[in-house]
Protein backbone atom coordinates (compact mmCIF):
# COMPACT_ATOMS: atom_id res chain seq x y z
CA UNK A 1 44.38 -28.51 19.84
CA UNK A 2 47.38 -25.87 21.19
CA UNK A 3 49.76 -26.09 23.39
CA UNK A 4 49.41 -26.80 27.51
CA UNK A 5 48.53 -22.86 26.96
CA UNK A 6 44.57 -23.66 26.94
CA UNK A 7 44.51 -23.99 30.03
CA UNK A 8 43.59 -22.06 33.03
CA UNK A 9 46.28 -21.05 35.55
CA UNK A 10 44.50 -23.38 38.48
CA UNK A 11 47.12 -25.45 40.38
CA UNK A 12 47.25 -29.17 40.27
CA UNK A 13 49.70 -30.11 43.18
CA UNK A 14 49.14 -33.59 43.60
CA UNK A 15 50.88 -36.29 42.40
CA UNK A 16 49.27 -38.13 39.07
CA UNK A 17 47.52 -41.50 39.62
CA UNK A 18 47.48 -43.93 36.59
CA UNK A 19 44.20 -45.22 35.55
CA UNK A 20 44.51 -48.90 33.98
CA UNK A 21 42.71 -51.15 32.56
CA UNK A 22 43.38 -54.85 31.20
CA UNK A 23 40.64 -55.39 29.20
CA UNK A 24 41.21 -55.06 25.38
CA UNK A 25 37.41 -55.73 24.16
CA UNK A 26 35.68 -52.41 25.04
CA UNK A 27 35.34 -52.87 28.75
CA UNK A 28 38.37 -51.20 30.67
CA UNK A 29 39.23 -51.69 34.16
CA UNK A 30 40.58 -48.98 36.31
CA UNK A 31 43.41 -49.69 39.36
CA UNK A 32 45.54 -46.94 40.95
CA UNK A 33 49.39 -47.31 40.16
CA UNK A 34 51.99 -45.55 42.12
CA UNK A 35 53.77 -43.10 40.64
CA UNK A 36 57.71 -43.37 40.44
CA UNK A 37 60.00 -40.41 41.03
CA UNK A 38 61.22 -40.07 37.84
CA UNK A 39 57.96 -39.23 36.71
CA UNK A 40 57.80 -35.65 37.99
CA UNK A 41 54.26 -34.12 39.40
CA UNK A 42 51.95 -31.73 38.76
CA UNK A 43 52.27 -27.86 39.98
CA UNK A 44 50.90 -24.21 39.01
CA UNK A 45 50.98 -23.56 35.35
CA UNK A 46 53.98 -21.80 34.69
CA UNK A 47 54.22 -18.37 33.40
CA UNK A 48 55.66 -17.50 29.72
CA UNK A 49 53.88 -20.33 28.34
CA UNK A 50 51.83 -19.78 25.12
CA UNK A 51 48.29 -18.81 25.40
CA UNK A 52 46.22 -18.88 22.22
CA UNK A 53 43.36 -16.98 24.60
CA UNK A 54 45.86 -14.05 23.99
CA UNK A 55 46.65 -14.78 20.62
CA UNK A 56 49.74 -12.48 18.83
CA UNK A 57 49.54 -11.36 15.11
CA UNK A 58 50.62 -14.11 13.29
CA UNK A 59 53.14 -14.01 10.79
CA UNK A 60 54.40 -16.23 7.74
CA UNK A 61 58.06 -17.45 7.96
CA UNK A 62 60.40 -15.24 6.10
CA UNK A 63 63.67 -16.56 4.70
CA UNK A 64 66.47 -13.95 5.28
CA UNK A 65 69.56 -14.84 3.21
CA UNK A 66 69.33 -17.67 0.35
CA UNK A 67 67.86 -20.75 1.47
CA UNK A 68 70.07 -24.00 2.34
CA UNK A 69 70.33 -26.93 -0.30
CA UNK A 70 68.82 -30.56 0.17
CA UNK A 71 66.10 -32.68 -0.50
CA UNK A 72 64.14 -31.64 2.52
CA UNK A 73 64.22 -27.87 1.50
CA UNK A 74 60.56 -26.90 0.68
CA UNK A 75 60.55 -23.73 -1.49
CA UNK A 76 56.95 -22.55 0.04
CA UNK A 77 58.31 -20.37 3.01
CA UNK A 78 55.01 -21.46 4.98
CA UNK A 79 56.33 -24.56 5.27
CA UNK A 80 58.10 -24.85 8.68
CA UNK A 81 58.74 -29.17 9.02
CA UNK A 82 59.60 -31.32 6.04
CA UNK A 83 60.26 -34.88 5.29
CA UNK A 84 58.45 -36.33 7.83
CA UNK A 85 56.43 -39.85 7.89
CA UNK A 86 52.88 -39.74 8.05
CA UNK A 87 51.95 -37.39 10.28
CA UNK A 88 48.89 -37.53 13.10
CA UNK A 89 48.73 -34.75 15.90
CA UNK A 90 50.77 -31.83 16.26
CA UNK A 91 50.53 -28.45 18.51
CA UNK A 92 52.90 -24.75 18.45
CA UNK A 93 55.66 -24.64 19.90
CA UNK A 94 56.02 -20.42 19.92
CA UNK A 95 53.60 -17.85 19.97
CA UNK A 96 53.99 -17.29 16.25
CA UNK A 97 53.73 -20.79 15.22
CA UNK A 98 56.86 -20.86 13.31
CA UNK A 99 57.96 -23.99 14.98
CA UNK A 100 55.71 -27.16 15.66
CA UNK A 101 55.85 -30.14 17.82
CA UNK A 102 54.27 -32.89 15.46
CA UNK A 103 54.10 -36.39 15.50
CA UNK A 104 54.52 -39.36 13.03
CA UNK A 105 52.14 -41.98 13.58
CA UNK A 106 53.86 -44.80 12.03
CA UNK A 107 56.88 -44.16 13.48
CA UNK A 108 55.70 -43.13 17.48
CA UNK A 109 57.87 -40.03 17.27
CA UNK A 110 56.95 -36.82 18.29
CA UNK A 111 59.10 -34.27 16.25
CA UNK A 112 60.54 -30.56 17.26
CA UNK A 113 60.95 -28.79 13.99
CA UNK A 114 61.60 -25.42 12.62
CA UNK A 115 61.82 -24.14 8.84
CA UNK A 116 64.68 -25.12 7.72
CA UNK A 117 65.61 -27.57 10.93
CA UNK A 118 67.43 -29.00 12.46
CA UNK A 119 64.77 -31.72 13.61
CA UNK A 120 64.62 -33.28 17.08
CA UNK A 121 62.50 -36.10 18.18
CA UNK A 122 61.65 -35.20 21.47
CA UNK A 123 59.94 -38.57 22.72
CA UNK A 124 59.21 -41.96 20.95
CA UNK A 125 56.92 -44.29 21.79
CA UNK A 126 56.18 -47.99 20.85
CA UNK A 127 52.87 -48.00 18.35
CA UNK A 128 51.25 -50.71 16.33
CA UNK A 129 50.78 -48.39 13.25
CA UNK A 130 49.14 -51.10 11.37
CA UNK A 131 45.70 -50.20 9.81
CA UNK A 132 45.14 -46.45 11.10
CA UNK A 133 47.01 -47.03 14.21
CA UNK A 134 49.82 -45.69 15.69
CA UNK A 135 51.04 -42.55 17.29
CA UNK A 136 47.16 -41.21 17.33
CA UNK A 137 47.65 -37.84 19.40
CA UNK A 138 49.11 -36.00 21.93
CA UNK A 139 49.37 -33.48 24.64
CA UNK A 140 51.99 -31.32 26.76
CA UNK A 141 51.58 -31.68 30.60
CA UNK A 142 49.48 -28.56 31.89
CA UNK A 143 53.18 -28.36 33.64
CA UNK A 144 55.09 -29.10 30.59
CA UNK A 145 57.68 -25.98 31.25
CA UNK A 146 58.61 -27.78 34.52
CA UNK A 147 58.02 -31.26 34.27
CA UNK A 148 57.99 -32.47 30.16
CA UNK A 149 55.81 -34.95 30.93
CA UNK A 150 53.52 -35.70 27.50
CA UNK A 151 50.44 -37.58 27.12
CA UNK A 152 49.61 -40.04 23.69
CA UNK A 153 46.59 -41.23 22.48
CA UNK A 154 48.72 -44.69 21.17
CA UNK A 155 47.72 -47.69 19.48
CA UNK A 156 48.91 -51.05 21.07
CA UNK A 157 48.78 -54.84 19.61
CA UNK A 158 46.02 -55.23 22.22
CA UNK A 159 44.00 -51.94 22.33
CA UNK A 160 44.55 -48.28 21.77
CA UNK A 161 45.35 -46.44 25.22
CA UNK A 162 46.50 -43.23 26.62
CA UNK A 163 49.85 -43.02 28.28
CA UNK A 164 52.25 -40.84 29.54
CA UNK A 165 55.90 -40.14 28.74
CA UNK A 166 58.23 -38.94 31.01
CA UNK A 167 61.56 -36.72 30.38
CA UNK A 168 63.61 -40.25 30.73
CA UNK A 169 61.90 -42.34 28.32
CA UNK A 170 59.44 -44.23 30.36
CA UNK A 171 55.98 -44.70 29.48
CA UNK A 172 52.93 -45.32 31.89
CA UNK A 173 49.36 -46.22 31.12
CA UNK A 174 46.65 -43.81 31.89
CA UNK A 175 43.67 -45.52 30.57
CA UNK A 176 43.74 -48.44 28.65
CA UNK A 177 40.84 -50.93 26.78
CA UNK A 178 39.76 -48.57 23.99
CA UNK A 179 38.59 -50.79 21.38
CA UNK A 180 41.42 -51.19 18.51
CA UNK A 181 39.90 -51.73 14.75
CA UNK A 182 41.55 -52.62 11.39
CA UNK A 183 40.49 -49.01 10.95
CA UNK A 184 38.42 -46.26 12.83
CA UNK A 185 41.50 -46.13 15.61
CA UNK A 186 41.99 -42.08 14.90
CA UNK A 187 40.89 -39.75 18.06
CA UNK A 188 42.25 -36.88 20.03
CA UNK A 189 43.20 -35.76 23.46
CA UNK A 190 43.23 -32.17 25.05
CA UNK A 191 43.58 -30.83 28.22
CA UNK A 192 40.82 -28.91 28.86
CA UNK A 193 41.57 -28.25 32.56
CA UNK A 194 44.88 -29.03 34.56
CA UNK A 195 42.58 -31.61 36.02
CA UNK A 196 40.62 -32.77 32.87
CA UNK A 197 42.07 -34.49 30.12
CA UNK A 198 39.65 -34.99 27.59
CA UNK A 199 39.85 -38.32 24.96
CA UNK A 200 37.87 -38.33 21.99
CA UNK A 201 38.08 -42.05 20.28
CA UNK A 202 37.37 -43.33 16.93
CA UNK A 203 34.64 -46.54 16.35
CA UNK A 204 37.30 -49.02 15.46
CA UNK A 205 35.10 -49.70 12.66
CA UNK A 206 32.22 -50.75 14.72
CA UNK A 207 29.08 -48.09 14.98
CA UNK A 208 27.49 -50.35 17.56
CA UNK A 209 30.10 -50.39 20.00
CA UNK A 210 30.86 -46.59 19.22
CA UNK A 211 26.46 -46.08 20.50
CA UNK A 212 27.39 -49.53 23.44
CA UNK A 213 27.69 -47.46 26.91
CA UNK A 214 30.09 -50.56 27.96
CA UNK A 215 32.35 -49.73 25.66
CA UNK A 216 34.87 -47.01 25.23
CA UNK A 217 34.75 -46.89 21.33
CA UNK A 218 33.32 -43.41 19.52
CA UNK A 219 33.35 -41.87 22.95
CA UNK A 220 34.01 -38.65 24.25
CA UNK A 221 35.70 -39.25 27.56
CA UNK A 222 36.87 -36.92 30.76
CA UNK A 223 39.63 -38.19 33.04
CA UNK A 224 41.20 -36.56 35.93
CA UNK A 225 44.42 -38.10 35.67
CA UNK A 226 45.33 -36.59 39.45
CA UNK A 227 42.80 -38.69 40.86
CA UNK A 228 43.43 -42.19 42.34
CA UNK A 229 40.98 -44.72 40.37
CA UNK A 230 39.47 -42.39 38.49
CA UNK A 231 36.98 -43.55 35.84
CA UNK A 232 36.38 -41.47 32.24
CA UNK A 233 33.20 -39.71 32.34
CA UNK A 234 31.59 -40.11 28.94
CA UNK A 235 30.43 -36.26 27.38
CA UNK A 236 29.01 -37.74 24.47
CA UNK A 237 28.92 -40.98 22.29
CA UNK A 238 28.19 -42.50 18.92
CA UNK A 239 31.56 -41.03 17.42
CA UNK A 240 32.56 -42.57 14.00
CA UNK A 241 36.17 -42.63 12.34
CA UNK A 242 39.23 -39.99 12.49
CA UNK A 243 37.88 -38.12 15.56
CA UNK A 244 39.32 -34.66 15.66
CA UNK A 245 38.65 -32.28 18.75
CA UNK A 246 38.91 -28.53 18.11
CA UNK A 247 38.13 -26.24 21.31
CA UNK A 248 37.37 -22.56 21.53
CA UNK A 249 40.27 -21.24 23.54
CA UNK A 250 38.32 -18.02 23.92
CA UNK A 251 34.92 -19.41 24.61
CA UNK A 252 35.72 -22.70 26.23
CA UNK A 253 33.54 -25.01 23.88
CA UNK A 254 34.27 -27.84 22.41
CA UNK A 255 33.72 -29.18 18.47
CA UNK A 256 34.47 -32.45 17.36
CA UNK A 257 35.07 -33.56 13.84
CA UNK A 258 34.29 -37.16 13.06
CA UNK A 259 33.40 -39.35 9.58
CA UNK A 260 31.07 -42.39 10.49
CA UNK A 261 27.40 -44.44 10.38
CA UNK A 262 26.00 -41.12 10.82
CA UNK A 263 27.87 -39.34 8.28
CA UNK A 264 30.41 -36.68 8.11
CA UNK A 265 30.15 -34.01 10.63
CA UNK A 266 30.54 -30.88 12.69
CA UNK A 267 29.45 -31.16 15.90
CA UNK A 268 29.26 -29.06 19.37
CA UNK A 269 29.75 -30.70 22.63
CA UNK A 270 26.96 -29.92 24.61
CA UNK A 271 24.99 -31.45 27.51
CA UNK A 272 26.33 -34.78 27.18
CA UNK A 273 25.45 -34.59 23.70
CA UNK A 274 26.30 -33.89 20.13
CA UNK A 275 24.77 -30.71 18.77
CA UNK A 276 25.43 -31.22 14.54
CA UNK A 277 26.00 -28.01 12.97
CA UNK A 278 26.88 -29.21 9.51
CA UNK A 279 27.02 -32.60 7.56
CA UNK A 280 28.91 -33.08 4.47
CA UNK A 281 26.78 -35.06 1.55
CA UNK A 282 28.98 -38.23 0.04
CA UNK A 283 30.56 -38.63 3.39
CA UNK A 284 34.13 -37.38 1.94
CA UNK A 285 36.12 -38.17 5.13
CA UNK A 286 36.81 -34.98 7.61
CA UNK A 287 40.46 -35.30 8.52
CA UNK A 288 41.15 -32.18 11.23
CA UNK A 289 39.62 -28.90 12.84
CA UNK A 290 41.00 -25.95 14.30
CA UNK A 291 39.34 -23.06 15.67
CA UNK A 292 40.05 -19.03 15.75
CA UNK A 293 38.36 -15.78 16.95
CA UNK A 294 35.00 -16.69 14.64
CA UNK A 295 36.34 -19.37 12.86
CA UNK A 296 36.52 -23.19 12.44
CA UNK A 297 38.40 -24.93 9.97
CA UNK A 298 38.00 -28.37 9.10
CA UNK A 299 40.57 -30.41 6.55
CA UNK A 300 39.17 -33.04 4.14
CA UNK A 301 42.04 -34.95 2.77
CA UNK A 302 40.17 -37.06 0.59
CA UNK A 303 39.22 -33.96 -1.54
CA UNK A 304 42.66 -32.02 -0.74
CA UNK A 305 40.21 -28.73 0.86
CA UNK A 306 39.81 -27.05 3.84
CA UNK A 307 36.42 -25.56 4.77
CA UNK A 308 36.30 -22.52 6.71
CA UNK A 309 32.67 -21.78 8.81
CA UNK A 310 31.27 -18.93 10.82
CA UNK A 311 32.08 -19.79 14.39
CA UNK A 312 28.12 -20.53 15.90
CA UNK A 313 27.67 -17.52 18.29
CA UNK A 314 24.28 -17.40 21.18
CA UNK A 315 22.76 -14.71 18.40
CA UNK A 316 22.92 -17.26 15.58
CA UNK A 317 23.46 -20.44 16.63
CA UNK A 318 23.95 -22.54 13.44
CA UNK A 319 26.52 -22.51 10.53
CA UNK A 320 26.35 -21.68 7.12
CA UNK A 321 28.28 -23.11 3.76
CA UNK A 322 31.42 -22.68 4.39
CA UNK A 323 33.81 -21.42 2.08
CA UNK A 324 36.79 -23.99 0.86
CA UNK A 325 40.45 -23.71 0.13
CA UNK A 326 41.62 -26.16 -2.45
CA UNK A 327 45.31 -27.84 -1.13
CA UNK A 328 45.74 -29.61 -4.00
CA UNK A 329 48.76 -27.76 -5.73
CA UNK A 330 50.32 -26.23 -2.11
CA UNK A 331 49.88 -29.42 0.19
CA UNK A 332 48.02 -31.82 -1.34
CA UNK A 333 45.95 -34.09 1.68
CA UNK A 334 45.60 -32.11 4.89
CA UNK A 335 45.24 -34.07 7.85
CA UNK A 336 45.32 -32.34 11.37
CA UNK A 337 45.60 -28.86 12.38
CA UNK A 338 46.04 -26.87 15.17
CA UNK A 339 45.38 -23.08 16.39
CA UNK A 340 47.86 -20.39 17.39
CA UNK A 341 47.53 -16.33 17.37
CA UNK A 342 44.73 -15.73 14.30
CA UNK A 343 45.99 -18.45 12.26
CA UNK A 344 46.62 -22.26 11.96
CA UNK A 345 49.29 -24.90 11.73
CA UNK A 346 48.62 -28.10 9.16
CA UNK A 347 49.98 -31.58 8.89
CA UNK A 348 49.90 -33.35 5.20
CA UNK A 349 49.46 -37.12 5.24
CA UNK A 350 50.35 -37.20 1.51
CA UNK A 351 52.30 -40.41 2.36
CA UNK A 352 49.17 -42.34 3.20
CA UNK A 353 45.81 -41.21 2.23
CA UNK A 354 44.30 -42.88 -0.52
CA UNK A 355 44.76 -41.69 -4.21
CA UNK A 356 47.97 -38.69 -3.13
CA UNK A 357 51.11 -38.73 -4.54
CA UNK A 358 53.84 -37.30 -2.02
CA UNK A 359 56.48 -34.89 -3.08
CA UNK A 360 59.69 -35.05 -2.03
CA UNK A 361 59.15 -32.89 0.67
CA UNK A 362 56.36 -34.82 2.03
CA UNK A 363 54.81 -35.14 5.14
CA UNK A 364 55.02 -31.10 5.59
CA UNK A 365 53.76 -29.09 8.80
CA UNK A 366 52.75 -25.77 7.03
CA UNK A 367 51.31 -22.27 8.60
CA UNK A 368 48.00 -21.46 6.78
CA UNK A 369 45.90 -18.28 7.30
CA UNK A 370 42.29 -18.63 7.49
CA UNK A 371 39.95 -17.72 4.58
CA UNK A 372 37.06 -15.97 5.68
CA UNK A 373 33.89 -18.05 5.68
CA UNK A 374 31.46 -17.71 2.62
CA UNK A 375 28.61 -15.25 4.24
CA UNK A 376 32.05 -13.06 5.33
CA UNK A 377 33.00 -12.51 1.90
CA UNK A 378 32.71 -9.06 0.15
């Protein structure tokens, strides 16, 4: 999902109240903890913030002058972050999408990068990365300009939880008790308003608990992380493994990605429910899903592709086959990706997925322009 830049310019002036909870099994509790002054608040969205509801004409990087030597040089000038560990969720960091905030889930940094560098971490966080786990997702503040707050989606030892990082370092729970798994532990988070944060988790490996209302596994939650004792509203359930969120920044709707019991799937958020608009036959594993003007695009690592649909419009609801671009030979197994302007960033998680062989460049954060979808083609 983009930057803090979905969002609508609404204020938030009150100070952020932590949801907890100190159950690990599936049932969370929720207690109000004050907030400490280093941790900033929330205010108006700032202006000169990126707004992919405005999007600019994308461009591909262009190398002016010969390129620097090194190992972490990639010759493919769409390539804008090299040399990273396996990578999880990452979001623009300009209008043009020439440099990336991305972050390495094994690792529990989240990584400022540019083509050709230098690299910054910009927060770290403490992750058990064992299994799927890790540094799952994250999100700017709806404030980020003023305050540089960030919120993960993190795995623990315990549980997988949502957080939030402040400028200094510190890390506070948000909500806490989402069912960890040897696998099944992938999800997103977006802000969808300055007062929603939306949390979409993975089964950890359990379909029952993912279709359990007690639990908080292969959910789609809502929290309003400016309310005292808030609880997560659930928008829709039954969610299987590596969840990936995609919202229409122009239209306001929400897709979700997911691989589980009930297969491999494109899905629309709507009324509490999930509305599939396409399943993929042999279950191949959906890794990531961006969306565009009249697009969505939707990685499968497994088969190194990335299928581009029709966006589903009130005159024709549904999808049709989607058109694919083979990775293989560029990038190799495409994980997440994320929207800016008309086009899309990418994440490879060469260094993990099963049957890849990284190059020395790899993990990679890439720019990719979209393919038109199969019924667009002339």
């Amino acid at each position: 999902m983009p930057l803090p830049s979905l969002l609508s310019r609404r204020t938030a002036a009150v100070a952020v109240a932590l949801v907890v909870g100190t159950s690990a099994s599936g049932c969370a509790s929720f207690a109000d903890q004050e907030t400490t002054a280093d941790e900033g608040t929330f205010s108006s969205v700032p202006t000169g913030v990126y707004r992919p509801d405005a999007p600019p004409a994308p461009s591909r990087p262009t190398d002016e002058g010969p390129p620097p030597t090194g190992p972490c040089i990639d010759p493919n000038p769409s390539v804008i972050a090299t040399c990273l560990a396996s990578t999880s969720g990452l979001r623009p960091a300009d209008a043009q999408g020439q440099t990336t905030y991305v972050a390495e889930r094994t690792t529990g940094k989240i990584i400022l990068s540019k083509r050709f560098g230098p690299q910054r971490a910009i927060a770290t966080v403490d992750v058990d990365a064992s299994g799927d786990g890790g540094l799952i997702d994250f999100e700017m503040s709806p404030t980020w300009m003023q305050d540089q707050m960030i919120f993960a989606l993190i795995t623990t030892p315990s549980d997988n939880r949502v957080v939030r990082i402040a400028p200094t370092g510190s890390v506070k729970p948000i909500l806490t008790g989402i069912p960890k798994g040897p696998t099944g532990n992938l999800g997103s988070i977006a802000f969808t308003s300055p007062t929603e944060l939306t949390i979409a988790t993975g089964d950890a490996g359990s379909p029952s608990d993912a279709r359990n209302p007690s639990s908080l596994a292969g959910k789609i939650l809502t929290i309003d992380p400016n309310r005292p004792g808030a609880r997560p509203e659930v928008e829709a359930s039954g969610l299987g493994s590596n969840v990936a969120l995609c919202r229409d920044a122009t239209g306001g709707r929400l897709f979700v990605a997911d691989s589980g019991a009930a297969g491999d799937r494109l899905s629309l958020v709507s009324q509490k429910s999930l509305k599939t608009l396409w399943t993929w036959p042999g279950r191949p594993g959906v890794t990531g899903c961006a969306t565009g003007t009249d697009w969505i695009a939707v990685s499968v690592a497994s088969k190194k592709r990335i299928d581009m649909f029709g966006k589903p419009t009130s005159a024709s609801p549904s999808v049709s086959e989607p058109s694919s671009e083979d990775t293989s030979k560029t990038y190799g197994a495409v994980g997440r990706l994320t929207t800016f302007g008309g086009a899309y960033q990418l994440a490879t998680v060469n260094k993990t997925a099963p049957g890849t062989k990284p190059v020395g460049t790899d993990d990679r954060v890439a720019i990719n322009m979209p393919k038109p979808p199969a019924e667009d083609r002339t």
